[in-house]
PDB file of N, CA and C in Angstrom:
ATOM      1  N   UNK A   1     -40.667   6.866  -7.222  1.00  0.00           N
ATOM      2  CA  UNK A   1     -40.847   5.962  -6.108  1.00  0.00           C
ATOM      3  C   UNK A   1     -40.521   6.702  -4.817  1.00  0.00           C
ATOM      4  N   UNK A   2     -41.438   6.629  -3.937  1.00  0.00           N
ATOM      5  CA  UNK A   2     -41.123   7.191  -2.418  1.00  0.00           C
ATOM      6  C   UNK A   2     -40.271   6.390  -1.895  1.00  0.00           C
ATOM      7  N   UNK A   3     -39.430   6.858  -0.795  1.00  0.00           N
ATOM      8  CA  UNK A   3     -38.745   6.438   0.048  1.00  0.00           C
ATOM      9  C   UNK A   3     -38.702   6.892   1.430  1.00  0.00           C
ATOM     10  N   UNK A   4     -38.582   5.914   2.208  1.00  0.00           N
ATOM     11  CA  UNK A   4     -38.573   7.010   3.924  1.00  0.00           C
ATOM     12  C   UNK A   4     -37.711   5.934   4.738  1.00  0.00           C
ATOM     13  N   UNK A   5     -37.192   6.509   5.076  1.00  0.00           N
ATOM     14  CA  UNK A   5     -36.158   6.237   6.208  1.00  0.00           C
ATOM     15  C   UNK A   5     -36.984   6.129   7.852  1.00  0.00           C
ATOM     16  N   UNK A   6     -37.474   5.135   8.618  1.00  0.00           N
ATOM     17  CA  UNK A   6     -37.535   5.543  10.099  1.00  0.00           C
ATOM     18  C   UNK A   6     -36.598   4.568  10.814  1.00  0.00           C
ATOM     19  N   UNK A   7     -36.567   5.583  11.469  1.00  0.00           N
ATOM     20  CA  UNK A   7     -35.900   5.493  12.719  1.00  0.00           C
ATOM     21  C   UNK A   7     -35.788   5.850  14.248  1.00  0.00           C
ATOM     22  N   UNK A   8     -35.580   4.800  15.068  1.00  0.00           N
ATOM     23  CA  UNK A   8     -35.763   4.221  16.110  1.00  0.00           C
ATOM     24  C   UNK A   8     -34.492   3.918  17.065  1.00  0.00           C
ATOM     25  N   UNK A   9     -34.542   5.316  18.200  1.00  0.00           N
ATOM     26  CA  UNK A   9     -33.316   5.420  19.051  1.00  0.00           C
ATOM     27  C   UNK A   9     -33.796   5.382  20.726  1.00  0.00           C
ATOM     28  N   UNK A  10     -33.237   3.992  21.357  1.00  0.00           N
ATOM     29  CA  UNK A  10     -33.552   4.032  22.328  1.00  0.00           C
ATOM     30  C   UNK A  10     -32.036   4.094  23.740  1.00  0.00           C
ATOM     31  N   UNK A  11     -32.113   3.857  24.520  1.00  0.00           N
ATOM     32  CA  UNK A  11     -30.500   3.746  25.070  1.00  0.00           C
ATOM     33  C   UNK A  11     -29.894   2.564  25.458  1.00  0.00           C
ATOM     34  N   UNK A  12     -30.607   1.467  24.347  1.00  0.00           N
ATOM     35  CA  UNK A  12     -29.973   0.453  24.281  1.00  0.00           C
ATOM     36  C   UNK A  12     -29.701   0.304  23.023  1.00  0.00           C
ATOM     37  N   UNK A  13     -30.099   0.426  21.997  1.00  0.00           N
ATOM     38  CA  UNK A  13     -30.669   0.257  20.767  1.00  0.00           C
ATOM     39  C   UNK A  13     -30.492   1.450  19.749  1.00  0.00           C
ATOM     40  N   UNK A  14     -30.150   0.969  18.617  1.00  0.00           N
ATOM     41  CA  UNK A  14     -30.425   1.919  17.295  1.00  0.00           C
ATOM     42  C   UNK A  14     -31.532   1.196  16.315  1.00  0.00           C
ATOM     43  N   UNK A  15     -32.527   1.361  15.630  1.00  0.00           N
ATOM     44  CA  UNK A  15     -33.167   0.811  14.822  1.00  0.00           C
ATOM     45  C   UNK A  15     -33.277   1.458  13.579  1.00  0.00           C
ATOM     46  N   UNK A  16     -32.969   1.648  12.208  1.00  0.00           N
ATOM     47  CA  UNK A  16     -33.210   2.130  11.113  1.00  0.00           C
ATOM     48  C   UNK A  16     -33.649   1.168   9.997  1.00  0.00           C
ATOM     49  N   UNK A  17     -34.730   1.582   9.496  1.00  0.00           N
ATOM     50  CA  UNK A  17     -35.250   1.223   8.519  1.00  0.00           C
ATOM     51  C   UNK A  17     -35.312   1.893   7.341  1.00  0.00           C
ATOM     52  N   UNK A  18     -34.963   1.299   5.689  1.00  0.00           N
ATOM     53  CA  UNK A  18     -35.657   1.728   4.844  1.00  0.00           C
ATOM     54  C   UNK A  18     -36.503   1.552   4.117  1.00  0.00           C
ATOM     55  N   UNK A  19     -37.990   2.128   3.657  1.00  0.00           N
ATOM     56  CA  UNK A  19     -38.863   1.756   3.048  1.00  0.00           C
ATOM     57  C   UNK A  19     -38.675   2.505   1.528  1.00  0.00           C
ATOM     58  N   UNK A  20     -39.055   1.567   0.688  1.00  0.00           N
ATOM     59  CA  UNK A  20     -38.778   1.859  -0.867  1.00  0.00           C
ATOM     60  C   UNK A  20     -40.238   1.305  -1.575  1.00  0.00           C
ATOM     61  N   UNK A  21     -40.760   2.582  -2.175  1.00  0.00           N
ATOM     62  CA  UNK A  21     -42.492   1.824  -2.603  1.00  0.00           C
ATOM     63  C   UNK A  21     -43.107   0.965  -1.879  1.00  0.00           C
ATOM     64  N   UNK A  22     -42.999   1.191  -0.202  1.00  0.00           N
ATOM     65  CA  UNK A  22     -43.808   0.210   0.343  1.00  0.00           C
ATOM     66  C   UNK A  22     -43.626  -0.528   0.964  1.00  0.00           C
ATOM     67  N   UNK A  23     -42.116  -1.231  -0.208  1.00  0.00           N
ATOM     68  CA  UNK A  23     -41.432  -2.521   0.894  1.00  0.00           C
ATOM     69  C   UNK A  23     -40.554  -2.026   1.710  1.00  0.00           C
ATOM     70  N   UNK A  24     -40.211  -2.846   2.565  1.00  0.00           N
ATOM     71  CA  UNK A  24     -38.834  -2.853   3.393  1.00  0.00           C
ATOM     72  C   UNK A  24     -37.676  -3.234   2.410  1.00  0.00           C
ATOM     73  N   UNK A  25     -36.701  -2.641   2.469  1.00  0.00           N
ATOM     74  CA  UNK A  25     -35.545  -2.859   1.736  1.00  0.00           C
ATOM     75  C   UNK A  25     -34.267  -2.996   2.224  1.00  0.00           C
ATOM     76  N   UNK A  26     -34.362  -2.497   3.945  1.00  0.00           N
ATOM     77  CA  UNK A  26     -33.102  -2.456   4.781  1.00  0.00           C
ATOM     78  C   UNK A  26     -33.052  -2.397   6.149  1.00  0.00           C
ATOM     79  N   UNK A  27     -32.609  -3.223   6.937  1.00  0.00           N
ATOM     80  CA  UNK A  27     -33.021  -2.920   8.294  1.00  0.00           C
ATOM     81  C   UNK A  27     -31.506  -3.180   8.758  1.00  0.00           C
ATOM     82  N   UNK A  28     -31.214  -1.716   9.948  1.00  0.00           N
ATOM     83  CA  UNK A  28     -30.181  -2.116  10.860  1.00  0.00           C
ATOM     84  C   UNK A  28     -30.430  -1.948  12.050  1.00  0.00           C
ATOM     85  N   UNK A  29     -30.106  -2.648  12.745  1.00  0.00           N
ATOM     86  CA  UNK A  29     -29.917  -2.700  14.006  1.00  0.00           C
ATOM     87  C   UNK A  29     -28.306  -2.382  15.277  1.00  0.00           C
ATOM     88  N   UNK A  30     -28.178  -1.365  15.801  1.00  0.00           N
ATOM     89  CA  UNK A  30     -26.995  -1.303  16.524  1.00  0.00           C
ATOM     90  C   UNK A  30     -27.205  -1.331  17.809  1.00  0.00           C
ATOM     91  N   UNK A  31     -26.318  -2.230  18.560  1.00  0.00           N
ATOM     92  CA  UNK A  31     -26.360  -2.031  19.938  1.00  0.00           C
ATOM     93  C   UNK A  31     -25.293  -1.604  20.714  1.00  0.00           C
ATOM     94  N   UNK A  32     -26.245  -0.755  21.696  1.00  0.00           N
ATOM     95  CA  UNK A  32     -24.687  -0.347  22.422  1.00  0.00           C
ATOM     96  C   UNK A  32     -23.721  -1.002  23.064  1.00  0.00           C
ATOM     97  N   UNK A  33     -24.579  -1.731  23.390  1.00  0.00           N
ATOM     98  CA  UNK A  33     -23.815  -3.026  24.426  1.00  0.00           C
ATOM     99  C   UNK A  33     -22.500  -3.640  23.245  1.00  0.00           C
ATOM    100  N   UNK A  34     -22.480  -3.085  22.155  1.00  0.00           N
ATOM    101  CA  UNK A  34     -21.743  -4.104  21.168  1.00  0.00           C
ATOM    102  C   UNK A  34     -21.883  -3.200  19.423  1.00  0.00           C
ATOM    103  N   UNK A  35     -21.710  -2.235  19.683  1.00  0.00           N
ATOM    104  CA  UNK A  35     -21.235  -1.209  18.438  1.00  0.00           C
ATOM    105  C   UNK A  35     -20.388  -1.561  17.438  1.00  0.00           C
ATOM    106  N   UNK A  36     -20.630  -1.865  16.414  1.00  0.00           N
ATOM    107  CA  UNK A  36     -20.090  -1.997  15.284  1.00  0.00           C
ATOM    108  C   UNK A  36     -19.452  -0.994  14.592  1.00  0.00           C
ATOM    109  N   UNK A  37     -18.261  -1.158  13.831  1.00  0.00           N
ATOM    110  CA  UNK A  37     -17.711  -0.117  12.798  1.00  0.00           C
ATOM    111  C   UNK A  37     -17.621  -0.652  11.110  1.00  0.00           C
ATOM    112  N   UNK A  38     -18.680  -1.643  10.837  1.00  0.00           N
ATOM    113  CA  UNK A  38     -18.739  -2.291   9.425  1.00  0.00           C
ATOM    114  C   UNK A  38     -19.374  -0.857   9.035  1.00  0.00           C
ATOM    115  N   UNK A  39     -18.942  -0.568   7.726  1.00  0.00           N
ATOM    116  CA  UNK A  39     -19.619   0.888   7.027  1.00  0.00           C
ATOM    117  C   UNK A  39     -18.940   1.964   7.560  1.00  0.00           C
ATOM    118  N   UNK A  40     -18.229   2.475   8.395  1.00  0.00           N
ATOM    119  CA  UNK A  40     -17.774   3.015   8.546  1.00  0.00           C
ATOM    120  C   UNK A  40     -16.694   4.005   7.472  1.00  0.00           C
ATOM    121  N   UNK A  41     -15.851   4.991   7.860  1.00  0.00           N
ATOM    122  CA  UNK A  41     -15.144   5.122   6.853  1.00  0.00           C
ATOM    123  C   UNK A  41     -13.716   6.241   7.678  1.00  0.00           C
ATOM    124  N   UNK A  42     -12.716   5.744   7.286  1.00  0.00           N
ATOM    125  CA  UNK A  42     -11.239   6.029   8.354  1.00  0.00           C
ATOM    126  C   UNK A  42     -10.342   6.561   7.454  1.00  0.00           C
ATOM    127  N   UNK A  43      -9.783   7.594   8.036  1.00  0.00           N
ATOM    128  CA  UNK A  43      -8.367   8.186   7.335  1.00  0.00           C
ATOM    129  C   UNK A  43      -7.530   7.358   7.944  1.00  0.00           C
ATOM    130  N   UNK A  44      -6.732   6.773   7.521  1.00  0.00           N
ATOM    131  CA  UNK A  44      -5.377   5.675   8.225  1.00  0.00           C
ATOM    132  C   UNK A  44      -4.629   5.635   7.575  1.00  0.00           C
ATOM    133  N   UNK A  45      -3.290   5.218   8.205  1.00  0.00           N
ATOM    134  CA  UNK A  45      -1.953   5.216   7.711  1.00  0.00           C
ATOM    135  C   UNK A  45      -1.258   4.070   7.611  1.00  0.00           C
ATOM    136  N   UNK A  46      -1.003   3.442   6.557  1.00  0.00           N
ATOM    137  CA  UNK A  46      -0.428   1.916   6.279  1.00  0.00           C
ATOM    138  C   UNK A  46       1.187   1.992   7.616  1.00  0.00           C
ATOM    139  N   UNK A  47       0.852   1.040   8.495  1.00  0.00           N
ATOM    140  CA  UNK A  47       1.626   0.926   9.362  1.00  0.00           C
ATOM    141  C   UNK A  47       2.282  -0.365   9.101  1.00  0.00           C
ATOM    142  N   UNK A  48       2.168  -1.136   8.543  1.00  0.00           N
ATOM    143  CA  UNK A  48       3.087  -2.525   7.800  1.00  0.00           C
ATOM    144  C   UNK A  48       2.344  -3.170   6.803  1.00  0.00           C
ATOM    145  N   UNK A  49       3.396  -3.570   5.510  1.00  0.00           N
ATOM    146  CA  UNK A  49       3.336  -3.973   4.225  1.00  0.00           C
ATOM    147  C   UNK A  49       3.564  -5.059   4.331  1.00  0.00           C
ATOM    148  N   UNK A  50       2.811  -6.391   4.528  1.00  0.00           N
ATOM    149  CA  UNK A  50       3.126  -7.758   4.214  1.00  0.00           C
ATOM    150  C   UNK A  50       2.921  -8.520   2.664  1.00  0.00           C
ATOM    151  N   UNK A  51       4.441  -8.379   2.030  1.00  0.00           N
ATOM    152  CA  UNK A  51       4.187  -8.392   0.827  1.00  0.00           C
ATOM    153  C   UNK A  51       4.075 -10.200   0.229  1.00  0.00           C
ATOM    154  N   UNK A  52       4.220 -11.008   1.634  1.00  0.00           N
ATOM    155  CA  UNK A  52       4.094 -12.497   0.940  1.00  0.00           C
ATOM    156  C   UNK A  52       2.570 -12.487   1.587  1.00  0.00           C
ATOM    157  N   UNK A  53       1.809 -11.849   2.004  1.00  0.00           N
ATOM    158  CA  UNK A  53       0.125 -12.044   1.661  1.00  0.00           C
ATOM    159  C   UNK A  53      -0.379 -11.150   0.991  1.00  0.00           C
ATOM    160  N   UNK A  54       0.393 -10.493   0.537  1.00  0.00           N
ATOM    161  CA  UNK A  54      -0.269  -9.369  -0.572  1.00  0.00           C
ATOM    162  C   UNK A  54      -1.063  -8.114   0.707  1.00  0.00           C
ATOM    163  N   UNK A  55      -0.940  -7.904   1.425  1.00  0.00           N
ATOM    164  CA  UNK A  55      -1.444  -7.447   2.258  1.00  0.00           C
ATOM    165  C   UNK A  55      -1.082  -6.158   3.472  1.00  0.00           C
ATOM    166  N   UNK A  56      -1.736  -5.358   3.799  1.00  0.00           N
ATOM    167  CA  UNK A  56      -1.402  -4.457   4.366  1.00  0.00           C
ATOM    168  C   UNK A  56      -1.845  -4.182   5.571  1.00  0.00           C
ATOM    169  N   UNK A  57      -1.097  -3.752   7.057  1.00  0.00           N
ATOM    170  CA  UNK A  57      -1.873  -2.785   8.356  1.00  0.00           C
ATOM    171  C   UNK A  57      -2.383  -2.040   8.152  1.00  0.00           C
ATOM    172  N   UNK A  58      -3.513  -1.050   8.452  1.00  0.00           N
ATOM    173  CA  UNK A  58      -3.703   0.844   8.178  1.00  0.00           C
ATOM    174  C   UNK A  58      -3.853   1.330   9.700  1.00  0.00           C
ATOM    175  N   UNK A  59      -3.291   1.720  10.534  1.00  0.00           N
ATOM    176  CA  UNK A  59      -3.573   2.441  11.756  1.00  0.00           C
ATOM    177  C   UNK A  59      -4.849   3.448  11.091  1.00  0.00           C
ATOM    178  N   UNK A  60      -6.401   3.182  12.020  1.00  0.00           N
ATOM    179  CA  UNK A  60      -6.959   3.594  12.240  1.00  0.00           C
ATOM    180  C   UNK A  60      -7.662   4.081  13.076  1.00  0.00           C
ATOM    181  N   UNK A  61      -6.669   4.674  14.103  1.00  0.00           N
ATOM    182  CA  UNK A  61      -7.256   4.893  15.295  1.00  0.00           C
ATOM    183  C   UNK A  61      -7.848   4.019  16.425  1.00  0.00           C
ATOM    184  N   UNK A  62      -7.608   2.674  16.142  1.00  0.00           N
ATOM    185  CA  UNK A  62      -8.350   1.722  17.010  1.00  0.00           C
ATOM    186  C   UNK A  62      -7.357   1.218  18.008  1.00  0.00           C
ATOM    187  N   UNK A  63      -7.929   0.135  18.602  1.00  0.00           N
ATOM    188  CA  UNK A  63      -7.033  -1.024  19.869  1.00  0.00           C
ATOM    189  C   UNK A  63      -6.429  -1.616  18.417  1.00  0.00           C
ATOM    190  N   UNK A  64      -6.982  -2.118  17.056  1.00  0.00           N
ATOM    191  CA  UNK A  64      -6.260  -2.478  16.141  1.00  0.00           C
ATOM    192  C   UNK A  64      -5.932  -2.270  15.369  1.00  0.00           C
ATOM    193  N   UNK A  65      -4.932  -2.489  14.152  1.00  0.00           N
ATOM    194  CA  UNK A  65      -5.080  -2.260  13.382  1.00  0.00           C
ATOM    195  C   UNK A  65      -5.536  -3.155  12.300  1.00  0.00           C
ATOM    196  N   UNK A  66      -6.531  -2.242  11.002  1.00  0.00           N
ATOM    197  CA  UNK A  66      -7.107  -2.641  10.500  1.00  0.00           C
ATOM    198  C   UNK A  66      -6.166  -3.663   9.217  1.00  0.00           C
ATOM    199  N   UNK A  67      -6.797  -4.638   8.218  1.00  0.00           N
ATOM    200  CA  UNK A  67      -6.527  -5.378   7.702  1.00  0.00           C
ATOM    201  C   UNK A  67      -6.516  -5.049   6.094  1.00  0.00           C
ATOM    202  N   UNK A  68      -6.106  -4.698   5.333  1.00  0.00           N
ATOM    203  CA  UNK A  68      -6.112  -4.131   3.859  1.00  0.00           C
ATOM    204  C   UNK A  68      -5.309  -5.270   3.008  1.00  0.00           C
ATOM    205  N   UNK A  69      -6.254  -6.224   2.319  1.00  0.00           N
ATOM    206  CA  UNK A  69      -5.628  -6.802   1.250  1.00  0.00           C
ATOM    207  C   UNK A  69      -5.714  -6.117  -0.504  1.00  0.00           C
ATOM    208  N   UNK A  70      -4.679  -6.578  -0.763  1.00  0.00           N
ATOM    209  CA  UNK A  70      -4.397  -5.730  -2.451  1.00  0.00           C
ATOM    210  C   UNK A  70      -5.699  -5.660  -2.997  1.00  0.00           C
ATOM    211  N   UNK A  71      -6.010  -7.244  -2.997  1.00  0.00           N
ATOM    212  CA  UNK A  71      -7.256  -7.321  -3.909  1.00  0.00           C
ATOM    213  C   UNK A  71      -8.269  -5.959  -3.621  1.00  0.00           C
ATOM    214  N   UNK A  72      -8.319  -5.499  -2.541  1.00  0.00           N
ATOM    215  CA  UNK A  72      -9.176  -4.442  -2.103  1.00  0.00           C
ATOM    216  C   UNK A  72      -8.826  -3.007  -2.361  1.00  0.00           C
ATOM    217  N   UNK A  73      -8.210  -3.176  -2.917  1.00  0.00           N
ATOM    218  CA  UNK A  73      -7.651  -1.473  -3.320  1.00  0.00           C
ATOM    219  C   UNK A  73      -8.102  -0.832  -4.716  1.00  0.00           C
ATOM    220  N   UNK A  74      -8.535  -0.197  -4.473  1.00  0.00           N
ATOM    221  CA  UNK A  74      -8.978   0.096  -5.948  1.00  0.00           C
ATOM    222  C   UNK A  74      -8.577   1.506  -6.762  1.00  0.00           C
ATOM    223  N   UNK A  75      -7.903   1.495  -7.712  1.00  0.00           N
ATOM    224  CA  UNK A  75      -6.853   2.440  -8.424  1.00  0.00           C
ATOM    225  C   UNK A  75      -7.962   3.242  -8.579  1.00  0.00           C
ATOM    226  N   UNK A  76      -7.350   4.964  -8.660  1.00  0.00           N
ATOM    227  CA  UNK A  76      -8.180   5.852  -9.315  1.00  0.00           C
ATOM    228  C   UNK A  76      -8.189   6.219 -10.108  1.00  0.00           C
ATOM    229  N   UNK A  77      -8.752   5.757 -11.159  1.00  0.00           N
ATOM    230  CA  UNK A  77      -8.215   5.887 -12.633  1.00  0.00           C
ATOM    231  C   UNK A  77      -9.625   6.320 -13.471  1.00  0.00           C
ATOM    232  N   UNK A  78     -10.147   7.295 -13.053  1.00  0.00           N
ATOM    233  CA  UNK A  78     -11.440   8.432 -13.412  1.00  0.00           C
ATOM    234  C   UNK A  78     -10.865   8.992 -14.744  1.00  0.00           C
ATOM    235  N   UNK A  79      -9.925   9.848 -14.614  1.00  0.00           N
ATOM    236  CA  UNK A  79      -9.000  10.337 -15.878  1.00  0.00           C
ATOM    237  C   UNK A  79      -7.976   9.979 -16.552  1.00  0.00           C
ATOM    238  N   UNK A  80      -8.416   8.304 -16.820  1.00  0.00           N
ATOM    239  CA  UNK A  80      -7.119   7.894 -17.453  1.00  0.00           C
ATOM    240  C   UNK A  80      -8.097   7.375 -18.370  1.00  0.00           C
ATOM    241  N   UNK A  81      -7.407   7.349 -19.829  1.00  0.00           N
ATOM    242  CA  UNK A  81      -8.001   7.078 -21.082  1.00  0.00           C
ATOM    243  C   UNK A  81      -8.102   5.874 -20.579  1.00  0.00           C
ATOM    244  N   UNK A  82      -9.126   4.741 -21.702  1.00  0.00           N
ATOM    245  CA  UNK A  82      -9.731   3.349 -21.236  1.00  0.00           C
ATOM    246  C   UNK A  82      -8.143   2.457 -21.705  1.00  0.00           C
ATOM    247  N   UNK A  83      -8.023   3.281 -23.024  1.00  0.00           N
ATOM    248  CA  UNK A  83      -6.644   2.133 -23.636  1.00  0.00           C
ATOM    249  C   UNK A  83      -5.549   2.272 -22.636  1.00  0.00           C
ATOM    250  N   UNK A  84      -5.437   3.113 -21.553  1.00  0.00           N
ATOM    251  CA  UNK A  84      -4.176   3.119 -20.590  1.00  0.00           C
ATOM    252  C   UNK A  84      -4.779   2.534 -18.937  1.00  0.00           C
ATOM    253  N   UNK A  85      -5.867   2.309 -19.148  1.00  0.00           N
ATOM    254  CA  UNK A  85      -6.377   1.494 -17.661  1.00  0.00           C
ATOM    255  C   UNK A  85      -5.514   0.298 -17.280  1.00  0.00           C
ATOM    256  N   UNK A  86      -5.557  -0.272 -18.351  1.00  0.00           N
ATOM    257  CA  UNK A  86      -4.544  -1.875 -17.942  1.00  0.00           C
ATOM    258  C   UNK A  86      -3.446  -1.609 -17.392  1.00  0.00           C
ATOM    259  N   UNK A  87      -2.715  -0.621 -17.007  1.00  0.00           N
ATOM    260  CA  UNK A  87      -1.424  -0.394 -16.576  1.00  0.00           C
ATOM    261  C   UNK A  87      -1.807  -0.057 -15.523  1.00  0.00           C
ATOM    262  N   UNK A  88      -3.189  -0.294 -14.781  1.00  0.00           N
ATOM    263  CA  UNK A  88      -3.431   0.324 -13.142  1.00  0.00           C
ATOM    264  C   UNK A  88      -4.133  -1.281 -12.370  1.00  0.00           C
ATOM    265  N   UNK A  89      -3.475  -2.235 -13.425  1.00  0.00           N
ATOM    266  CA  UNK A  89      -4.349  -3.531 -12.712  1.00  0.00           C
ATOM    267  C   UNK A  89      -3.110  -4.150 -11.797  1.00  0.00           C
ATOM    268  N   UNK A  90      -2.463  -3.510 -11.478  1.00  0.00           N
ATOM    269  CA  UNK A  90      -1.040  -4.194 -10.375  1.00  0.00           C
ATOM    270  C   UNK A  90      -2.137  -4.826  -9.331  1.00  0.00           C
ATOM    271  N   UNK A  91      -1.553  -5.866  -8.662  1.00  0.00           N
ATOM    272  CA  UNK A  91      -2.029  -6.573  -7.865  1.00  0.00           C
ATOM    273  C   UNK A  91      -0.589  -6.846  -6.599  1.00  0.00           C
ATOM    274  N   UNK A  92       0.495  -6.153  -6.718  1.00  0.00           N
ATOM    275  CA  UNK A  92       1.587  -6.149  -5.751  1.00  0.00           C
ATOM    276  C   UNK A  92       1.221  -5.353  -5.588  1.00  0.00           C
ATOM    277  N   UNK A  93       1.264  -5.620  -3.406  1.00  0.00           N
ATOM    278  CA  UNK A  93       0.909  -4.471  -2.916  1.00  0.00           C
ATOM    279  C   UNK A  93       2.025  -3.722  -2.783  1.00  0.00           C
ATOM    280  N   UNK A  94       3.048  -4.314  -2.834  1.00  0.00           N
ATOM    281  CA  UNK A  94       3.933  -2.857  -2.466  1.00  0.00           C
ATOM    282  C   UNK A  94       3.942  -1.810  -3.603  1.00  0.00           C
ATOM    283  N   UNK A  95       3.755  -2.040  -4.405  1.00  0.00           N
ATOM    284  CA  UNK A  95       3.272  -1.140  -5.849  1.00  0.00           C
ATOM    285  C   UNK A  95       1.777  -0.163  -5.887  1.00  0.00           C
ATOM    286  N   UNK A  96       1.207  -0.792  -4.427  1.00  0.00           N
ATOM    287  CA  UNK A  96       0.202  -0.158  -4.238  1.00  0.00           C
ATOM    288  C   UNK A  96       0.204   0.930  -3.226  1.00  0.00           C
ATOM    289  N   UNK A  97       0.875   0.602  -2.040  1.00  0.00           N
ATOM    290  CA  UNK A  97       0.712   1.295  -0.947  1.00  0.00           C
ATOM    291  C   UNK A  97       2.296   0.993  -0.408  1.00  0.00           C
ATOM    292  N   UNK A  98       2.625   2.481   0.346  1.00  0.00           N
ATOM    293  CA  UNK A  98       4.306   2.132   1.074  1.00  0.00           C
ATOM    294  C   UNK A  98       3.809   2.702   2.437  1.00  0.00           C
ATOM    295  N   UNK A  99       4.774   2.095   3.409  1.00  0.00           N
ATOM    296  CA  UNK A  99       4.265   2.486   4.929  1.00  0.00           C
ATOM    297  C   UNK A  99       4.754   3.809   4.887  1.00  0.00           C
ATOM    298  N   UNK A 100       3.711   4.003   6.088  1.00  0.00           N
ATOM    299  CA  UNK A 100       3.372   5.684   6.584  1.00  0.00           C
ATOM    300  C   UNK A 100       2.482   6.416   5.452  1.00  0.00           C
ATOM    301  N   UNK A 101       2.050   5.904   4.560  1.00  0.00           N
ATOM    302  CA  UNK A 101       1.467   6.061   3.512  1.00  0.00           C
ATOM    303  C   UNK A 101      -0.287   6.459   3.917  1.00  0.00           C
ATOM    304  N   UNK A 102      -0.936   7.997   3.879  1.00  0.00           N
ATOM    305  CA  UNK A 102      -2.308   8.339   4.155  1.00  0.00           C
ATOM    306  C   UNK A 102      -3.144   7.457   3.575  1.00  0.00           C
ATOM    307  N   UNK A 103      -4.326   6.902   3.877  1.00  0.00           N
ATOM    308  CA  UNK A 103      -5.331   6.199   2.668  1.00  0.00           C
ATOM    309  C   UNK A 103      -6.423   6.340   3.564  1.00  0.00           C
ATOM    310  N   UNK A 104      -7.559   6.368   2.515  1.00  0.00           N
ATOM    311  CA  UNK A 104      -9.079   6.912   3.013  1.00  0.00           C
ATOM    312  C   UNK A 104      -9.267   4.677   2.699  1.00  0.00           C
ATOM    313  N   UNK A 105      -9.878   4.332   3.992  1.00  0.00           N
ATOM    314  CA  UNK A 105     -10.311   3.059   3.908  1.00  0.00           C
ATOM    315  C   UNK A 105     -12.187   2.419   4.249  1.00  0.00           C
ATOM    316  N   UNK A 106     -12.883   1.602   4.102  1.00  0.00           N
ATOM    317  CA  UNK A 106     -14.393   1.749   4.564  1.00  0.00           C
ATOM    318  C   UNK A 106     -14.347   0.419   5.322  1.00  0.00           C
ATOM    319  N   UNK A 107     -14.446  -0.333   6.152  1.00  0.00           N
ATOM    320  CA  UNK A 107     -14.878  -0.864   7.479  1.00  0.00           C
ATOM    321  C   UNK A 107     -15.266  -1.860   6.275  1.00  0.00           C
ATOM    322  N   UNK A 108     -15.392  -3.273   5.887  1.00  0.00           N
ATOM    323  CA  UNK A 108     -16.271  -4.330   5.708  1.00  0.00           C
ATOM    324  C   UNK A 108     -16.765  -5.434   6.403  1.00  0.00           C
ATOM    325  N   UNK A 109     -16.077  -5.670   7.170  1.00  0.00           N
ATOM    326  CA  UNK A 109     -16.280  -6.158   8.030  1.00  0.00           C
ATOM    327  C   UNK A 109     -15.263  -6.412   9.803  1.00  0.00           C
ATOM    328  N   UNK A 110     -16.403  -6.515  10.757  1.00  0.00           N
ATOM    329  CA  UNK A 110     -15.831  -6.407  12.072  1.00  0.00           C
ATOM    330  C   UNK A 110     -14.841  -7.189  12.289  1.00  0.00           C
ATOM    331  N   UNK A 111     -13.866  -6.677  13.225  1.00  0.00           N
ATOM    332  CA  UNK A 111     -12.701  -7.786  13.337  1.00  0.00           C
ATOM    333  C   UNK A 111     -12.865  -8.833  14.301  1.00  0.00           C
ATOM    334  N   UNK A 112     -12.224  -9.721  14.033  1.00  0.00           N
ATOM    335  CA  UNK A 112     -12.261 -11.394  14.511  1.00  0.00           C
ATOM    336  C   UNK A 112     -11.928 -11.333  15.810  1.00  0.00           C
ATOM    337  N   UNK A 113     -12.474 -12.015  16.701  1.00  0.00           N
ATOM    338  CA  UNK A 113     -12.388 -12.117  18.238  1.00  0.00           C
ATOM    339  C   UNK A 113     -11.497 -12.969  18.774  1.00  0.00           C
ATOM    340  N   UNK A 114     -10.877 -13.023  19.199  1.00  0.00           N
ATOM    341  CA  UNK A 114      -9.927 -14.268  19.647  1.00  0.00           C
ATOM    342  C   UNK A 114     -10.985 -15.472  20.306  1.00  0.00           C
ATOM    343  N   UNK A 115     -10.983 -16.575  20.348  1.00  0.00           N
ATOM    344  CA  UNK A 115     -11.801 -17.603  21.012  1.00  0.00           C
ATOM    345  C   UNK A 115     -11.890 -17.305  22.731  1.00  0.00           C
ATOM    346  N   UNK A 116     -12.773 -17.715  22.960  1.00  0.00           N
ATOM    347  CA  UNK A 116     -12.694 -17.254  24.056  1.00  0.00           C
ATOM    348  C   UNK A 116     -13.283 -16.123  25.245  1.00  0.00           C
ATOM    349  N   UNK A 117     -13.403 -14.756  24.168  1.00  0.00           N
ATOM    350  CA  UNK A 117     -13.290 -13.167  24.168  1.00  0.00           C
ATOM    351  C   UNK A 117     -14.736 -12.912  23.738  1.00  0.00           C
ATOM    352  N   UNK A 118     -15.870 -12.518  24.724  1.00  0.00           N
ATOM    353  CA  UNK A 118     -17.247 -12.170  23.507  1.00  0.00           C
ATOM    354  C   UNK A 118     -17.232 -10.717  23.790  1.00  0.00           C
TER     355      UNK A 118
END
């Protein structure tokens, strides 16, 4: 199956498309006026452990910091036999991550605006 990528850069605008056998299969759009970091991907450093939401800060270089819940963490467990996987299903984050702690994180979604703020 062919595939082609076009794309479309103007100085307002990003346009990318992907075509897959023909169809369209993906379209993004970025604007400058309003740049997104969903997809992205950040080296950051857990800057506070909130362990009654299960949940974590990561300083990533931004005005904020980003938002890391447990559920989202995912153990690396490539070389661990299958019968010893179950011992990597912790769901406490502090068992997961301790502050000042490096972690490679990916953007899912943009952060929330205060009311008010466009």
């Amino acid at each position: 199956m062919s595939a082609e990528l076009l794309i479309n850069v103007t100085p307002a605008e990003t346009r990318v498309a992907l075509i897959e056998g023909g169809n369209l299969r993906e379209v993004h759009v970025e604007r400058e006026a309003k740049r997104g970091i969903v997809g992205n991907i950040y080296k950051g450093k857990i800057s506070r452990i909130l362990p009654g939401m299960q949940a974590a800060f990561v300083d990533i270089g931004l005005e904020k910091a980003a938002f890391l819940h447990a559920s989202d963490i995912v153990p690396h467990t490539e070389c661990v036999a299958e019968n010893e996987k179950q011992q990597f299903n912790v769901r406490d984050i502090s068992e997961l991550v301790r502050q000042g702690q490096d972690i490679v994180v990916q953007v899912v979604k943009d952060q929330l605006v205060p009311k008010g703020r466009d």
